[in-house]
N, C-alpha and C. Protein backbone atom coordinates (compact mmCIF):
# COMPACT_ATOMS: atom_id res chain seq x y z
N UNK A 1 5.41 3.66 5.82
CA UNK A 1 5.31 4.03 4.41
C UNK A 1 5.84 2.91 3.52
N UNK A 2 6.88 2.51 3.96
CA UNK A 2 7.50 1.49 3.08
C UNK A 2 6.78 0.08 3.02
N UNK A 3 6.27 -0.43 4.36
CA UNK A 3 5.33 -1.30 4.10
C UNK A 3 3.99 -1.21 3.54
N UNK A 4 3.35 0.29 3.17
CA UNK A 4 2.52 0.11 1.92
C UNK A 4 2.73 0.15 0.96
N UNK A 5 3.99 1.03 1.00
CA UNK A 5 4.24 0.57 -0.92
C UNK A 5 4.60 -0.54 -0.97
N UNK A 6 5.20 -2.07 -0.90
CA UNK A 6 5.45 -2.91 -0.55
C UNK A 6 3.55 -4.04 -0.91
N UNK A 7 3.22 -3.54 0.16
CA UNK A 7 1.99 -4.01 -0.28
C UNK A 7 0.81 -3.57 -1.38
N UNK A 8 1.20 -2.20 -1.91
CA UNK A 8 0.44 -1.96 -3.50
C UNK A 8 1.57 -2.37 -4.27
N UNK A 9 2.39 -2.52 -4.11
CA UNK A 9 3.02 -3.20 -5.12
C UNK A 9 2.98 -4.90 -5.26
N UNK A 10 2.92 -5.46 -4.22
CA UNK A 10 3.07 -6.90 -4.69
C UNK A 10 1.99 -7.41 -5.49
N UNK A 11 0.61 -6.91 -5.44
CA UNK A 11 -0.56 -7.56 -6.26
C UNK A 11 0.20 -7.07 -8.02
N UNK A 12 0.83 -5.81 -8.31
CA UNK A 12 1.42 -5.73 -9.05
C UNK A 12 1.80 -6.97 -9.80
N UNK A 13 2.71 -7.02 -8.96
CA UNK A 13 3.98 -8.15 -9.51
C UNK A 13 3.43 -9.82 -9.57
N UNK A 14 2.83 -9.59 -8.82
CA UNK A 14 2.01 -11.31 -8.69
C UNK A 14 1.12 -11.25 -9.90
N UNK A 15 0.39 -9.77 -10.57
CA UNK A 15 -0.49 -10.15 -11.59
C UNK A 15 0.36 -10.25 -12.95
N UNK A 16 1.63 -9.55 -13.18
CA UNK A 16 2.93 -9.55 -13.54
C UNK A 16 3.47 -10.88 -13.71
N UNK A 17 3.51 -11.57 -12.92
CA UNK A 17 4.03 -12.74 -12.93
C UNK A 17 3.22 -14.16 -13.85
N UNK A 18 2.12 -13.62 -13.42
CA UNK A 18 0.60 -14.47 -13.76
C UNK A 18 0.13 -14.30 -15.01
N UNK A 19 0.69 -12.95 -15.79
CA UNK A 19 0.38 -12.96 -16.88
C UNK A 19 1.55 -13.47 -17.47
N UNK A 20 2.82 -13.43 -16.79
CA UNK A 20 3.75 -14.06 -18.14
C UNK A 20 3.93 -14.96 -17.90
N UNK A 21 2.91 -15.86 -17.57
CA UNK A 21 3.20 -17.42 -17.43
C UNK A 21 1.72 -18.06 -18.04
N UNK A 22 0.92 -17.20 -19.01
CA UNK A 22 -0.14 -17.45 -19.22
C UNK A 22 -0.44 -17.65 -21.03
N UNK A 23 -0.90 -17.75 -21.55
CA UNK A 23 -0.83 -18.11 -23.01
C UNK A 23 -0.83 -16.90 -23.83
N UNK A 24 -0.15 -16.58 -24.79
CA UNK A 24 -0.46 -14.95 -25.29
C UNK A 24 -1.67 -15.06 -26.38
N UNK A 25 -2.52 -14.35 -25.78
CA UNK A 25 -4.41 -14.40 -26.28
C UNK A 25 -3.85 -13.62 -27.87
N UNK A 26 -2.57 -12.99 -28.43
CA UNK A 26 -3.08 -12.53 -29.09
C UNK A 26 -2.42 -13.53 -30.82
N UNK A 27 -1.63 -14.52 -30.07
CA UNK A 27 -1.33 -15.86 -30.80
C UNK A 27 -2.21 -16.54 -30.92
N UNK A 28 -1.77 -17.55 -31.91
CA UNK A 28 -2.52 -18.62 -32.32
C UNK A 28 -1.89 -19.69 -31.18
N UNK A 29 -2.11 -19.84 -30.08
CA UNK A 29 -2.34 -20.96 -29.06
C UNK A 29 -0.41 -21.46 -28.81
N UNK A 30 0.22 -20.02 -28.98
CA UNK A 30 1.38 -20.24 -28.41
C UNK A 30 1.60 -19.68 -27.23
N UNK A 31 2.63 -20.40 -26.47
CA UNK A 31 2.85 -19.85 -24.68
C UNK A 31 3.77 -18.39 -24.75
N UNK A 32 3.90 -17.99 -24.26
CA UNK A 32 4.78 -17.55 -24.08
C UNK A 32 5.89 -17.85 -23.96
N UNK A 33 7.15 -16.83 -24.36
CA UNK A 33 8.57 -18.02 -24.20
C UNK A 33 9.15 -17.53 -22.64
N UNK A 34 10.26 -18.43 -21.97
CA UNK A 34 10.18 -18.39 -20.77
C UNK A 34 11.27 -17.08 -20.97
N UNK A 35 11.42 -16.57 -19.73
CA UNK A 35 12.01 -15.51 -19.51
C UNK A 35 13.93 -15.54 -19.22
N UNK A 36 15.10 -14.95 -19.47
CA UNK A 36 16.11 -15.04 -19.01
C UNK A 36 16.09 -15.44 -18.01
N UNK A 37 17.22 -16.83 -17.28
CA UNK A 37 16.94 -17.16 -16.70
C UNK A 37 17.60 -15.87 -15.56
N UNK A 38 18.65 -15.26 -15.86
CA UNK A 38 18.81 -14.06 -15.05
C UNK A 38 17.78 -13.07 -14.24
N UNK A 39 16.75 -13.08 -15.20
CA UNK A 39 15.98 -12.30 -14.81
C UNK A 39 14.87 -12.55 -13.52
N UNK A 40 15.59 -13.88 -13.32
CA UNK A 40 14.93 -14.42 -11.61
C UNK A 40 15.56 -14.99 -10.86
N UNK A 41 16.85 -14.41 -10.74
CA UNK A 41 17.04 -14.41 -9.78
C UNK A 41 17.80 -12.76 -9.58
N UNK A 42 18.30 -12.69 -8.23
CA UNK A 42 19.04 -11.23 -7.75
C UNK A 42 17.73 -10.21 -7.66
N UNK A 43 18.01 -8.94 -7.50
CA UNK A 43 17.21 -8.17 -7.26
C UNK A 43 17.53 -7.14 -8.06
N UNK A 44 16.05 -6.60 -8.24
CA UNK A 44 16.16 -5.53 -9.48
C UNK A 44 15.93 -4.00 -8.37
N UNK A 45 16.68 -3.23 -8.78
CA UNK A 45 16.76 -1.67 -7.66
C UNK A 45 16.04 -0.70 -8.68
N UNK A 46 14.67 -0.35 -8.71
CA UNK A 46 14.48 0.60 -9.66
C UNK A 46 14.86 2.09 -9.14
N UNK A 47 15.50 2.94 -9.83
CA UNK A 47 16.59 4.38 -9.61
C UNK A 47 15.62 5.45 -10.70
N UNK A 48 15.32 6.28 -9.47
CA UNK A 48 14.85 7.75 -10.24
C UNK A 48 15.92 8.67 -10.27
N UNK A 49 16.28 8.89 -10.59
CA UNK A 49 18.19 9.47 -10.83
C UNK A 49 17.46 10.91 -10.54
N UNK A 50 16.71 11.60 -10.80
CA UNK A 50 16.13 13.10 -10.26
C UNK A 50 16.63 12.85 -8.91
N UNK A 51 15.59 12.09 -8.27
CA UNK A 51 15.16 12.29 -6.72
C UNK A 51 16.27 11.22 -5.63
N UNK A 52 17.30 10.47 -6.38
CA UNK A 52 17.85 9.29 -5.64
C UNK A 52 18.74 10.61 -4.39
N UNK A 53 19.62 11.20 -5.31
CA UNK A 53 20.91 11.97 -4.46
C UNK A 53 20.21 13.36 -4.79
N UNK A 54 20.70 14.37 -3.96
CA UNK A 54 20.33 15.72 -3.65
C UNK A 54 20.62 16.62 -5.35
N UNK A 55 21.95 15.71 -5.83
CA UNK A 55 22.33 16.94 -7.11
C UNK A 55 21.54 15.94 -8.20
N UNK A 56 20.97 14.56 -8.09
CA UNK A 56 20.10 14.49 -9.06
C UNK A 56 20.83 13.82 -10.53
N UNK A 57 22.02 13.22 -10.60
CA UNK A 57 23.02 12.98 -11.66
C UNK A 57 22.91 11.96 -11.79
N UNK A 58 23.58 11.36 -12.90
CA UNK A 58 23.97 9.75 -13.27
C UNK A 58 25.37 9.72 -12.27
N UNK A 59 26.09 10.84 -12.56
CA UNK A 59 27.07 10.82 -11.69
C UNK A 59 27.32 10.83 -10.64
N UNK A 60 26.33 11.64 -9.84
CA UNK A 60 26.33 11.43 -8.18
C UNK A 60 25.55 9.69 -7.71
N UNK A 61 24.74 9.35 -8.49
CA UNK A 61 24.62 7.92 -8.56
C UNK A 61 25.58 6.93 -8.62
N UNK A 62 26.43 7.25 -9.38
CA UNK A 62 27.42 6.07 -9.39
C UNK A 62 28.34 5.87 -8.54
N UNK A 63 28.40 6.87 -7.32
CA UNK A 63 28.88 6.40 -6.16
C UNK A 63 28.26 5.64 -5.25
N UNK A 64 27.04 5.25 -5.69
CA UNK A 64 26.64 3.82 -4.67
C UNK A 64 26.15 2.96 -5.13
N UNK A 65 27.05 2.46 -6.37
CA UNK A 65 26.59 1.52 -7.49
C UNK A 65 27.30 -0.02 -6.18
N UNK A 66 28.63 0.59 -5.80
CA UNK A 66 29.33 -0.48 -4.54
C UNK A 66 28.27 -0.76 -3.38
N UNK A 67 27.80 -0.34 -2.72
CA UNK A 67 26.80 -0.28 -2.38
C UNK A 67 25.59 -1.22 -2.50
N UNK A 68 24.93 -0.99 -3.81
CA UNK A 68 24.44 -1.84 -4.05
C UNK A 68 24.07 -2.90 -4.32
N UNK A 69 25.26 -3.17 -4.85
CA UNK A 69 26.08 -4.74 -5.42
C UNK A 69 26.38 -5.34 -4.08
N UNK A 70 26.50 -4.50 -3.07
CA UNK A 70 26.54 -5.35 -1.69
C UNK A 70 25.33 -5.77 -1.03
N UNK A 71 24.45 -4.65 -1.23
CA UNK A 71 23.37 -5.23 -0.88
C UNK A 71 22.51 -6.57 -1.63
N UNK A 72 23.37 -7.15 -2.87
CA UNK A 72 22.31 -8.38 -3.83
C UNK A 72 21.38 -7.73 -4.86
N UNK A 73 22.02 -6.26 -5.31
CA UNK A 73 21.32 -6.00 -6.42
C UNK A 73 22.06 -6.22 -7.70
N UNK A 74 21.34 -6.83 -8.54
CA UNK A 74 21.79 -7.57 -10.08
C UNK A 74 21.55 -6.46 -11.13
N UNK A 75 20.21 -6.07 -10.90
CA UNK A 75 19.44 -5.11 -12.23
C UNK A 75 19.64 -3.83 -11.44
N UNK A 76 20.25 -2.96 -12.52
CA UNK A 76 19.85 -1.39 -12.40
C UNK A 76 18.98 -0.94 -13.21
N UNK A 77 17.49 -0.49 -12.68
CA UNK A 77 16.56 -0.37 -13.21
C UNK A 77 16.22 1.02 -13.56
N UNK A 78 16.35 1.88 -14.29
CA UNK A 78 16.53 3.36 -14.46
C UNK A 78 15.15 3.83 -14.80
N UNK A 79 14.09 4.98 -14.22
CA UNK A 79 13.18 5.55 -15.08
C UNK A 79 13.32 6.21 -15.60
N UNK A 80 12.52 6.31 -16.51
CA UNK A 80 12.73 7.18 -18.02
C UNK A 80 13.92 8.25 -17.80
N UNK A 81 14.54 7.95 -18.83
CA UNK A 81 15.70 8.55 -18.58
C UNK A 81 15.64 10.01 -20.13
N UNK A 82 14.50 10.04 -20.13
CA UNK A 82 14.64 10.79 -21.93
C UNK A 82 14.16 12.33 -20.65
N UNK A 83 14.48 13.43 -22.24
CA UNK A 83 14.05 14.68 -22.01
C UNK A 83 12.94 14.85 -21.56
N UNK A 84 12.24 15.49 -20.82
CA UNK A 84 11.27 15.72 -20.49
C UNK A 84 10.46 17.28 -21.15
N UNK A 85 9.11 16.79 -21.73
CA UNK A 85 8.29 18.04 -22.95
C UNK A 85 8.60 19.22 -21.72
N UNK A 86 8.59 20.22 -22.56
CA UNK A 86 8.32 22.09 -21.65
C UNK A 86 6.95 22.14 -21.95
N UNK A 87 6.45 21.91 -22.92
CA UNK A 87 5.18 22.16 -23.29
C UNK A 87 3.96 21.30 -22.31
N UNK A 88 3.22 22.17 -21.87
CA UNK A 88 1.87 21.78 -21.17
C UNK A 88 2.24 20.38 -20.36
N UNK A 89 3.39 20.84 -19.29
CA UNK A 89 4.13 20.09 -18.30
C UNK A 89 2.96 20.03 -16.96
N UNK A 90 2.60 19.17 -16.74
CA UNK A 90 2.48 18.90 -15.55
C UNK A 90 2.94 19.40 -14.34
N UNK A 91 2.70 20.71 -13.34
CA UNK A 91 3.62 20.88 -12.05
C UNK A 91 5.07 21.06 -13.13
N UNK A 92 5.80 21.99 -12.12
CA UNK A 92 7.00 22.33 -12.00
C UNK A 92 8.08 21.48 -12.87
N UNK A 93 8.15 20.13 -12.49
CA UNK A 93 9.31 19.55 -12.83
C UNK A 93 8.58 18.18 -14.65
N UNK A 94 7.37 17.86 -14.64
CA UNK A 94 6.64 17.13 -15.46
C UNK A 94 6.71 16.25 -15.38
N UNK A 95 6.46 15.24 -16.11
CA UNK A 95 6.43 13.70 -16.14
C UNK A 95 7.10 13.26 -16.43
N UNK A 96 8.37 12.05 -16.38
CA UNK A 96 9.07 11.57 -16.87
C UNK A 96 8.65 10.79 -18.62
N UNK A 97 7.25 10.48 -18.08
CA UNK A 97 6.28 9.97 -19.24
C UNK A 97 6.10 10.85 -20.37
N UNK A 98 5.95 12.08 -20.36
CA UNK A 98 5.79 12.91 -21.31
C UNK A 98 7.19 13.15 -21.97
N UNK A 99 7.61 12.46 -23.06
CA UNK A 99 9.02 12.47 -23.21
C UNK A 99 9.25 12.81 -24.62
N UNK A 100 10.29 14.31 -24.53
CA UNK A 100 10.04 15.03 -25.50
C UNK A 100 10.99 14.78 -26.72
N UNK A 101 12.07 13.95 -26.67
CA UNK A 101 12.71 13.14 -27.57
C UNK A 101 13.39 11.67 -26.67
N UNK A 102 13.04 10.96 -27.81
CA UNK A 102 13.04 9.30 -27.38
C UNK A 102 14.80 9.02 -27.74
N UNK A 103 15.61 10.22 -28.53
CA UNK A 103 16.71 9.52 -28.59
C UNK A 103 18.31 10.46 -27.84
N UNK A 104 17.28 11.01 -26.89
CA UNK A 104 18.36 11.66 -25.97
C UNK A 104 18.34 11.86 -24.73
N UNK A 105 19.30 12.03 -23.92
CA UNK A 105 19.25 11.76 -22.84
C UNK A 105 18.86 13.24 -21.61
N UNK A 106 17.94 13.27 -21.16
CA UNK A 106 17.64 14.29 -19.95
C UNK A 106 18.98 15.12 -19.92
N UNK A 107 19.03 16.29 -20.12
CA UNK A 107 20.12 16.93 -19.48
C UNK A 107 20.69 17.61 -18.23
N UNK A 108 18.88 17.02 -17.15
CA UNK A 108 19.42 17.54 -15.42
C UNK A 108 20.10 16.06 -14.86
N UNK A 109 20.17 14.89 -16.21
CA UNK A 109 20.94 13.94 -15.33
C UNK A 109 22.14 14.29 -15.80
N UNK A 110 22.75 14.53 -17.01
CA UNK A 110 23.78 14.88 -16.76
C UNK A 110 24.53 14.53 -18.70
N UNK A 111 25.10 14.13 -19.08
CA UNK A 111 25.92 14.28 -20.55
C UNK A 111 25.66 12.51 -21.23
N UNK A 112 25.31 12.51 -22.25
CA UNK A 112 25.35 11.27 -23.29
C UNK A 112 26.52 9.57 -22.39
N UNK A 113 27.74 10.95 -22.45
CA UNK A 113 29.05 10.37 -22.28
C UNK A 113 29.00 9.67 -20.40
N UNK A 114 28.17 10.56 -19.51
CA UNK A 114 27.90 10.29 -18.63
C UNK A 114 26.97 9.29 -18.22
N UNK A 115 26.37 9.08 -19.53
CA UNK A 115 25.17 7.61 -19.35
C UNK A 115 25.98 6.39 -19.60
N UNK A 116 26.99 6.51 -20.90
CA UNK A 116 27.70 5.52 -21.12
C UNK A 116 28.80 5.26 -20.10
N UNK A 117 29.56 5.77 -19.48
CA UNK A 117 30.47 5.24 -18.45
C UNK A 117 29.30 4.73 -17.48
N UNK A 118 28.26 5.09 -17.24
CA UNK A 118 27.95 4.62 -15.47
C UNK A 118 27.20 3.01 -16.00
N UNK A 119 26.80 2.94 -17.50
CA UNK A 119 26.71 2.03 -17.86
C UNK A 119 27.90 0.80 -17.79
N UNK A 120 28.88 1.12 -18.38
CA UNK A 120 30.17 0.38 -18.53
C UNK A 120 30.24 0.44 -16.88
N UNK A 121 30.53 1.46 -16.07
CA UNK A 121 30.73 0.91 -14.39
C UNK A 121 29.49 -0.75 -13.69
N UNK A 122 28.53 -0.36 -14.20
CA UNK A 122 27.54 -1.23 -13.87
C UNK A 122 27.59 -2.34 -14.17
N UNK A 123 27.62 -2.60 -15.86
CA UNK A 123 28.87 -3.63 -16.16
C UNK A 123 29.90 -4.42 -16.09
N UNK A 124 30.48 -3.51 -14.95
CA UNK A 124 31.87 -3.94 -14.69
C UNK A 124 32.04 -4.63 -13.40
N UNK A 125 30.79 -4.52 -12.94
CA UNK A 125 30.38 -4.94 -11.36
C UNK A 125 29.31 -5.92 -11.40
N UNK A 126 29.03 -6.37 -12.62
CA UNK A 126 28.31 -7.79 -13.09
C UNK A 126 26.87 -7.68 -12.80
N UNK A 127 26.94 -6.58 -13.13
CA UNK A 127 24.99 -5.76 -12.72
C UNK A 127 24.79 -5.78 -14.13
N UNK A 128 23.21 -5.85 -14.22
CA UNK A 128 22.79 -5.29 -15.70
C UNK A 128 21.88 -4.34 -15.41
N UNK A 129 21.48 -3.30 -16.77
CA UNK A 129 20.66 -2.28 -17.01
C UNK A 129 19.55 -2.54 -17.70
N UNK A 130 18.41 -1.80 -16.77
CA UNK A 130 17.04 -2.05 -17.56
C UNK A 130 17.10 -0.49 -17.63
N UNK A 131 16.25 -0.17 -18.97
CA UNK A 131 15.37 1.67 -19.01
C UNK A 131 14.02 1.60 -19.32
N UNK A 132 13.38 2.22 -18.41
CA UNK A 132 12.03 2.38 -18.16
C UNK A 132 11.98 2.97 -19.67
N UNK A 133 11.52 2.37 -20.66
CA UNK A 133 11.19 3.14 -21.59
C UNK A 133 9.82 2.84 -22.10
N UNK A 134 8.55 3.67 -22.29
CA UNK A 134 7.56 3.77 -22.40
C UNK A 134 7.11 4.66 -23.86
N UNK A 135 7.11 3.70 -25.06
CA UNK A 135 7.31 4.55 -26.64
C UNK A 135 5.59 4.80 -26.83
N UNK A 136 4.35 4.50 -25.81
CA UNK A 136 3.65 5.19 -25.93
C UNK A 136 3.04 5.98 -25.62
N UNK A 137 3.63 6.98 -25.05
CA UNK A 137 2.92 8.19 -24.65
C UNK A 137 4.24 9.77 -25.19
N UNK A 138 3.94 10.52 -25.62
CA UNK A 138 4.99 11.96 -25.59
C UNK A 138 4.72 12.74 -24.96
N UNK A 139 5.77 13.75 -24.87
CA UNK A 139 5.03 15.08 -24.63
C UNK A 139 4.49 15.87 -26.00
N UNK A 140 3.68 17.17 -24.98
CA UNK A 140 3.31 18.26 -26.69
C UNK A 140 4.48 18.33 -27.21
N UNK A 141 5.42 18.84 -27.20
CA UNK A 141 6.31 19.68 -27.84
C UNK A 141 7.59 18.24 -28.80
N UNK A 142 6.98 16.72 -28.89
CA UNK A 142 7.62 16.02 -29.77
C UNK A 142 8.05 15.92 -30.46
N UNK A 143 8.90 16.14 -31.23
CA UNK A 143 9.20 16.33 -32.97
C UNK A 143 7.58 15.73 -33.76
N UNK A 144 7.67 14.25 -33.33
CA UNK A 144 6.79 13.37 -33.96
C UNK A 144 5.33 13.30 -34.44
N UNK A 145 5.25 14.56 -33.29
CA UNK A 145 3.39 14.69 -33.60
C UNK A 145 3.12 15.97 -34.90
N UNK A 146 4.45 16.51 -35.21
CA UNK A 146 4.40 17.17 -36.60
C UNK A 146 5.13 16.83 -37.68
N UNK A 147 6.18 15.96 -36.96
CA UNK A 147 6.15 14.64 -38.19
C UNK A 147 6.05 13.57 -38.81
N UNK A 148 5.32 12.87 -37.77
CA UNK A 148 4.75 11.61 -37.79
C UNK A 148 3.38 11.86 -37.26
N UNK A 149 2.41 12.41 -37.87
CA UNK A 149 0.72 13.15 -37.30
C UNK A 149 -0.16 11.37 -37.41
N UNK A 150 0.30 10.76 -38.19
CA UNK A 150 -0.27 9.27 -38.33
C UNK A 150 0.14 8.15 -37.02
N UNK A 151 1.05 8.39 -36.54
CA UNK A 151 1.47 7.86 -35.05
C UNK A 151 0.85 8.22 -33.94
N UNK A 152 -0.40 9.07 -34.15
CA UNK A 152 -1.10 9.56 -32.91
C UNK A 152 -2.43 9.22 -33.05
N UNK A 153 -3.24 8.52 -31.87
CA UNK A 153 -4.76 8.59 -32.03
C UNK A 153 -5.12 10.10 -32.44
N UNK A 154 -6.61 10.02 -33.24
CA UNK A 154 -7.14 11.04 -33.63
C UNK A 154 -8.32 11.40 -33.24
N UNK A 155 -8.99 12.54 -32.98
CA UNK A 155 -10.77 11.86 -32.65
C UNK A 155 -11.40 11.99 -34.06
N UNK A 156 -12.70 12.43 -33.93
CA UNK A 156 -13.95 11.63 -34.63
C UNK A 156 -13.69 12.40 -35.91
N UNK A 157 -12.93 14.09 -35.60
CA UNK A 157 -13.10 14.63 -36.59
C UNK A 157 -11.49 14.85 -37.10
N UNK A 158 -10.83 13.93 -36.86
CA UNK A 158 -9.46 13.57 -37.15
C UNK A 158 -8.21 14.67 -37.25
N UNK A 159 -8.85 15.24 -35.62
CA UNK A 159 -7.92 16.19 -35.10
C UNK A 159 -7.01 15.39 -34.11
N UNK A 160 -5.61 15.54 -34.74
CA UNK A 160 -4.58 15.65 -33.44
C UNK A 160 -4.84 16.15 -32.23
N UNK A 161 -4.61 15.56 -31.07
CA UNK A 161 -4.38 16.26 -29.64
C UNK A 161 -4.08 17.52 -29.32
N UNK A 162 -3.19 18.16 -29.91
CA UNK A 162 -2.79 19.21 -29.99
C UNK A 162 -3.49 19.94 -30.57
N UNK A 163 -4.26 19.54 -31.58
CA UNK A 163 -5.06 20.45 -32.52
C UNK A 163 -6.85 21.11 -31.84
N UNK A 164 -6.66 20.03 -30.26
CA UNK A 164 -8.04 20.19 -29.87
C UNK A 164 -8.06 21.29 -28.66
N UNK A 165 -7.56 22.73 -28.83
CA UNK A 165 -7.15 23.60 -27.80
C UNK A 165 -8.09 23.79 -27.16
N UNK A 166 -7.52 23.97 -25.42
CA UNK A 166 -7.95 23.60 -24.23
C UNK A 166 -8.59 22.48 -24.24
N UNK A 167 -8.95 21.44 -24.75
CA UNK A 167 -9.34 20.31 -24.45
C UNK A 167 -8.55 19.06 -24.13
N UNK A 168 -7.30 18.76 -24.21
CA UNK A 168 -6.50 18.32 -23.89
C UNK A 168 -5.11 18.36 -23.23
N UNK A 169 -4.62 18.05 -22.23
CA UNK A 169 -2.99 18.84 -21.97
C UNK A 169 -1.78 17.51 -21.37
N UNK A 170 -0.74 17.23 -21.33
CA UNK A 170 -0.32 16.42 -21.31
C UNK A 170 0.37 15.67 -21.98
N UNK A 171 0.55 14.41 -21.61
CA UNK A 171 1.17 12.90 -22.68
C UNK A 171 -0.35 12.85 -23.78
N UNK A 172 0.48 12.85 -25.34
CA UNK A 172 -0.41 12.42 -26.29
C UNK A 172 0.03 10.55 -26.29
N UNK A 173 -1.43 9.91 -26.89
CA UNK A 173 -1.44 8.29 -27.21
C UNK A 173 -0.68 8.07 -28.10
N UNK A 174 0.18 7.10 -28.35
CA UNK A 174 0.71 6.95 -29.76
C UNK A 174 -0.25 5.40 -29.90
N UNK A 175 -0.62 5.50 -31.73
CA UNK A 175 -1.45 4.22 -32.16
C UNK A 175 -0.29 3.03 -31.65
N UNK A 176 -1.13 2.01 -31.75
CA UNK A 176 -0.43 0.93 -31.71
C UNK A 176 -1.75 0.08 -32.39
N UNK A 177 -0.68 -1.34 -32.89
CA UNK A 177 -1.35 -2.33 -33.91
C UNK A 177 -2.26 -2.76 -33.31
């Protein structure tokens, strides 16, 4: 198992790599700028904090932050760490993607105060933090799509997602430039 994910992932990262070393098409004929140089070397550990430990915490996580740092990991790479929509959830538990406020933290991982210490621990062990954060897609139940209705693709007859019942269920698009 591990050697196929391993191998769908590396074309990943190689096309990953290939694009950020390539000219940005959407400039006027500037490169890209080069990347931290941190960010190549050490190893990045990406952490689903649901599924890592049995109780699913930031806190039961941070007992093998030692651990990891032994094994040559630099980056703690976290997925989406936001609330997850109730509304027109996917299966049982939903998408991490469908994310029902962008400025708080899941509450089956565990308290605000509990993100910030395991942060400062991570810190303190000369690791850094990445968060999977993905600002275009929500869930239904967003604040944003009833108060920000202009932040969402529309169709032809310039109905919201939500507005097109049974025809859609899931992460809504947010526009982009």
């Amino acid at each position: 198992m591990k050697k196929i994910f391993l191998l769908l992932l590396f074309p990943s990262v190689v096309s990953y790599y290939g694009f950020c070393q390539t000219k940005n098409t959407h400039a006027k004929s500037e490169s890209v700028s080069s990347h931290p140089e941190w960010i190549m070397q050490g190893d990045i550990y990406e952490v689903n904090v649901r599924q890592y430990t049995p109780e699913g915490t930031l806190n039961a996580f941070a007992k093998h932050l030692d651990r990891l740092k032994e094994m040559g990991v630099q980056t703690i790479w976290f997925m989406p760490i936001n609330p997850i929509s109730l509304v027109d959830r996917k299966g049982s538990l939903g998408s991490y993607y469908a994310v029902s406020d962008y400025t708080a933290l899941n509450p089956e991982f565990g308290t605000m105060a509990d993100f910030i210490q395991i942060v400062k621990s991570i810190h303190s062990k000369g690791m850094k933090v990445i968060i999977d954060w993905v600002p275009n897609h929500t869930g239904a139940d967003h604040r944003w799509l009833t108060e920000q209705p202009d932040f969402f693709v529309k169709d032809k007859m310039a109905k919201l997602p939500w507005q097109l019942i049974g025809q859609t269920r899931g992460n809504w698009i947010i526009k982009t430039p």
